[in-house]
Protein backbone atom coordinates (compact mmCIF):
# COMPACT_ATOMS: atom_id res chain seq x y z
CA UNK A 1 63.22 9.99 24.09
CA UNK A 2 61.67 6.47 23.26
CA UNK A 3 58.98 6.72 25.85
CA UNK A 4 57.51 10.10 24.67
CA UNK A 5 57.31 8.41 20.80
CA UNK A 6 55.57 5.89 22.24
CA UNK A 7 53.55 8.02 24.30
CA UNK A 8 52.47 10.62 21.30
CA UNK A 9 51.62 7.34 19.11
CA UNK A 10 49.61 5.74 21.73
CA UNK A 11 47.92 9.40 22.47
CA UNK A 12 47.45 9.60 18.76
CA UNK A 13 45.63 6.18 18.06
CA UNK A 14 43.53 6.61 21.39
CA UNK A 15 42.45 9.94 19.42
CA UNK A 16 42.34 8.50 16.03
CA UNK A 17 39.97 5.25 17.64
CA UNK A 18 37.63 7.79 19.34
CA UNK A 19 37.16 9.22 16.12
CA UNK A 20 36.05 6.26 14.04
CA UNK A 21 33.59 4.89 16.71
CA UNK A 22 31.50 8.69 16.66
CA UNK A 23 31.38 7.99 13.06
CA UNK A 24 31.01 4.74 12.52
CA UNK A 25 28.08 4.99 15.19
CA UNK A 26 26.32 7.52 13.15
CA UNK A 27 26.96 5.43 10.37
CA UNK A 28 25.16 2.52 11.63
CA UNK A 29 22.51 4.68 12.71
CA UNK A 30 21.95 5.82 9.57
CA UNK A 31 21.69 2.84 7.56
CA UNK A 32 19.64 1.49 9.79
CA UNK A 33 16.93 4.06 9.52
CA UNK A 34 17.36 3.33 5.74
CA UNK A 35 17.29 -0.34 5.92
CA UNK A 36 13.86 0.24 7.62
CA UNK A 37 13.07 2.65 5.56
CA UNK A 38 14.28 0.56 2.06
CA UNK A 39 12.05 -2.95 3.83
CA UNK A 40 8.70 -1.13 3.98
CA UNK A 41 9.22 0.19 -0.05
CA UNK A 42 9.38 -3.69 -0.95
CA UNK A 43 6.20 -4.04 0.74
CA UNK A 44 4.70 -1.48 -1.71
CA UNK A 45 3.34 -1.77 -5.27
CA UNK A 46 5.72 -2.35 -7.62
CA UNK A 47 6.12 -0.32 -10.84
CA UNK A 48 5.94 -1.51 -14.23
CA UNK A 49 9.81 -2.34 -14.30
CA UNK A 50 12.95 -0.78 -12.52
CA UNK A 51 13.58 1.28 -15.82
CA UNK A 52 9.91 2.49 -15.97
CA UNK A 53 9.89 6.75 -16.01
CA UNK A 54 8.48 8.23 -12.96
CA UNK A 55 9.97 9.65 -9.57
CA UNK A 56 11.21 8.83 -6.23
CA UNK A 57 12.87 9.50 -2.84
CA UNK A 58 16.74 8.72 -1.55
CA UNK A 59 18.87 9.09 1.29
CA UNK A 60 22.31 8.10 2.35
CA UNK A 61 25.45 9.22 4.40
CA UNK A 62 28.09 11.15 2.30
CA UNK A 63 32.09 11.11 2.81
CA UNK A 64 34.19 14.75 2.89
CA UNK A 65 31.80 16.20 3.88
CA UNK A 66 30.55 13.55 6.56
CA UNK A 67 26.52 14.15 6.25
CA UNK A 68 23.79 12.46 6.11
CA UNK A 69 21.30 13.20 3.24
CA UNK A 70 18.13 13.02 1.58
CA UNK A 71 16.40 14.20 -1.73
CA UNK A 72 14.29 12.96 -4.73
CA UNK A 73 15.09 12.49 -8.45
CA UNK A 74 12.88 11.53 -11.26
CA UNK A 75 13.44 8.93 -14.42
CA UNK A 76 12.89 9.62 -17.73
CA UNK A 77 12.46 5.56 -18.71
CA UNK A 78 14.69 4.79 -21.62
CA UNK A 79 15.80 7.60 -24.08
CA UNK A 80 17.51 5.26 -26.06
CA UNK A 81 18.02 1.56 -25.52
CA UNK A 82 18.81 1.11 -21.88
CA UNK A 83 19.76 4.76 -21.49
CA UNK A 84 17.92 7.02 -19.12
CA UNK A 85 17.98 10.89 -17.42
CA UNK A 86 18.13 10.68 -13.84
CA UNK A 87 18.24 14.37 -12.33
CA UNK A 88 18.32 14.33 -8.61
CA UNK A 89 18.34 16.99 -5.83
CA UNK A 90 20.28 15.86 -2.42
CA UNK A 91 20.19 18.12 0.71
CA UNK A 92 23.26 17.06 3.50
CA UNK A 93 23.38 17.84 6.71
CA UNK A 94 25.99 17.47 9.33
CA UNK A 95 29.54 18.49 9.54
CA UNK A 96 28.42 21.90 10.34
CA UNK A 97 27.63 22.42 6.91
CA UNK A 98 24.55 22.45 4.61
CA UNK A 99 24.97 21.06 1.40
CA UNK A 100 22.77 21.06 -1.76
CA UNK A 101 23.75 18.89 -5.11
CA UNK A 102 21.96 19.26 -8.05
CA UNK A 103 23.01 15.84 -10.12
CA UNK A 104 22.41 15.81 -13.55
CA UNK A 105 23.13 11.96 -14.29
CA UNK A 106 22.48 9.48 -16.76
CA UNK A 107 22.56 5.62 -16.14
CA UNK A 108 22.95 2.68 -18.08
CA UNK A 109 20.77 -0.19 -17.40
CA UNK A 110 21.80 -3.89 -17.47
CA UNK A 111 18.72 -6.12 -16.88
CA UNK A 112 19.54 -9.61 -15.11
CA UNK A 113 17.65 -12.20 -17.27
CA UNK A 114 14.88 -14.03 -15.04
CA UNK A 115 15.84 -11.92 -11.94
CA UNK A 116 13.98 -9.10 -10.13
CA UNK A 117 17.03 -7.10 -10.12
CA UNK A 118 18.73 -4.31 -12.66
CA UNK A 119 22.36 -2.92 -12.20
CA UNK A 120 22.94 0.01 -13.67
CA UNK A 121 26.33 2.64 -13.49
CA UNK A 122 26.32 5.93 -15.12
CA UNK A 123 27.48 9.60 -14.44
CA UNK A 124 26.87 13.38 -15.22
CA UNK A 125 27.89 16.79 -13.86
CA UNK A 126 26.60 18.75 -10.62
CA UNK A 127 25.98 21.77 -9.20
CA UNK A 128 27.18 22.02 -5.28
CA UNK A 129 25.93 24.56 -2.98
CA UNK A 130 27.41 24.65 0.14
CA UNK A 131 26.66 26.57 3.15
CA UNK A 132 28.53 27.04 6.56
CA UNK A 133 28.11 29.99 8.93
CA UNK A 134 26.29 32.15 6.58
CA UNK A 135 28.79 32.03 4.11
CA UNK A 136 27.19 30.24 0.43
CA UNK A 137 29.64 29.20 -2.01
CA UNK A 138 28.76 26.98 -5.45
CA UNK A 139 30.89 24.95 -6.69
CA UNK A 140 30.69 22.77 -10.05
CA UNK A 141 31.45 19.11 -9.79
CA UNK A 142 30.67 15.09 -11.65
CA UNK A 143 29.89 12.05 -9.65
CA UNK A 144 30.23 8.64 -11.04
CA UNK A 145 28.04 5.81 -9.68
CA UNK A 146 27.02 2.29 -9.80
CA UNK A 147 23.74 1.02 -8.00
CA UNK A 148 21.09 -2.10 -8.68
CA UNK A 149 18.01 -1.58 -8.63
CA UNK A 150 14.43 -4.00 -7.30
CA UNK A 151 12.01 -3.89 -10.13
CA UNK A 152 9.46 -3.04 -6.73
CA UNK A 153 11.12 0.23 -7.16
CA UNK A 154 13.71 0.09 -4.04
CA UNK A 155 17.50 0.61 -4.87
CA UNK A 156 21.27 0.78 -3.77
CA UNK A 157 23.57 3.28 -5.26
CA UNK A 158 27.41 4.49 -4.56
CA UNK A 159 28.71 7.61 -5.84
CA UNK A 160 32.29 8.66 -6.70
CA UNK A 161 32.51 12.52 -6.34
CA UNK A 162 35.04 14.49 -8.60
CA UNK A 163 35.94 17.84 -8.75
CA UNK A 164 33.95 19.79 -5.84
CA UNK A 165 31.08 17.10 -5.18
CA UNK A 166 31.40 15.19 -2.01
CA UNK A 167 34.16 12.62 -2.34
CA UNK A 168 31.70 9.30 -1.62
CA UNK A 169 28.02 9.00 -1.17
CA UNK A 170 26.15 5.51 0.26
CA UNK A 171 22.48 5.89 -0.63
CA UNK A 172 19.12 3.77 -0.49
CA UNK A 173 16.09 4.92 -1.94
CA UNK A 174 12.79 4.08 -3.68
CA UNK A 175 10.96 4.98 -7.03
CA UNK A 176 7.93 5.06 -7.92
């Protein structure tokens, strides 16, 4: 009875192992083509400041589901002190499933004195559509996130999802 435990455990961490390394492979293969991707915006003009209103590109890898994804958003520059709009759009693909999130976020800016950098953390509902096998459902959801931002325009940002958004988003982009 002992050896087939050990034999199901072993079976299921041999399973569990293959797993991780077809994700975590993707994985690295994604942020690398962002990393790229994130060193040639440095290399381009920088806006006025990270805060400044205007728009911009993005694209990450997402957690439940496990995609990879891509939009735009656009910055309204302060609406009140260090509070600005950020609507973005994000398409993700992979997991056999199509996913489009409207965001509807704010962030809060906090300015590091005498550095090129900005963090800023912030919030706001979302619309989720999600597609898989011709079957389209929308779902309402609220992400929470914290990124910093390069006054050249290029940022990191990390998303929390609640409700029906995906669960965890990783995302690099540029604005400009």
């Amino acid at each position: 009875m002992r050896g087939a435990g050990a034999r199901f455990a072993s079976a299921i961490r041999m399973t569990h192992t293959r797993t991780l390394s077809l994700s975590s492979s993707f994985v690295i293969r994604a942020l690398a083509v962002l990393f790229a991707a994130g060193a040639l915006g440095l290399a381009a003009p920088a806006p006025a400041s990270a805060q400044s209103s205007g728009g911009g590109l993005r694209g990450g890898v997402s957690g439940d589901p496990d995609q990879f994804y891509f939009g735009a958003h656009f910055d309204t520059g302060y609406l009140v002190e260090r509070l600005s709009f950020r609507p973005n759009v994000e398409v993700g693909l992979g997991d056999d499933l199509t996913t489009v999130a409207a965001n509807f976020e704010f962030v809060y800016w906090f300015p590091l004195n005498r550095q090129p950098w900005s963090v800023y953390t912030g919030g706001g509902p979302a619309l989720n559509v999600y597609d898989r096998d011709d079957n389209t459902d929308t779902e309402p959801g609220f992400n929470l996130l914290v990124g910093i931002a390069h006054r050249r325009g290029l940022f990191a940002e990390f998303k929390l999802g609640l409700i029906d958004s995906p669960e965890i988003k990783f995302g690099l982009g540029f604005s400009f």
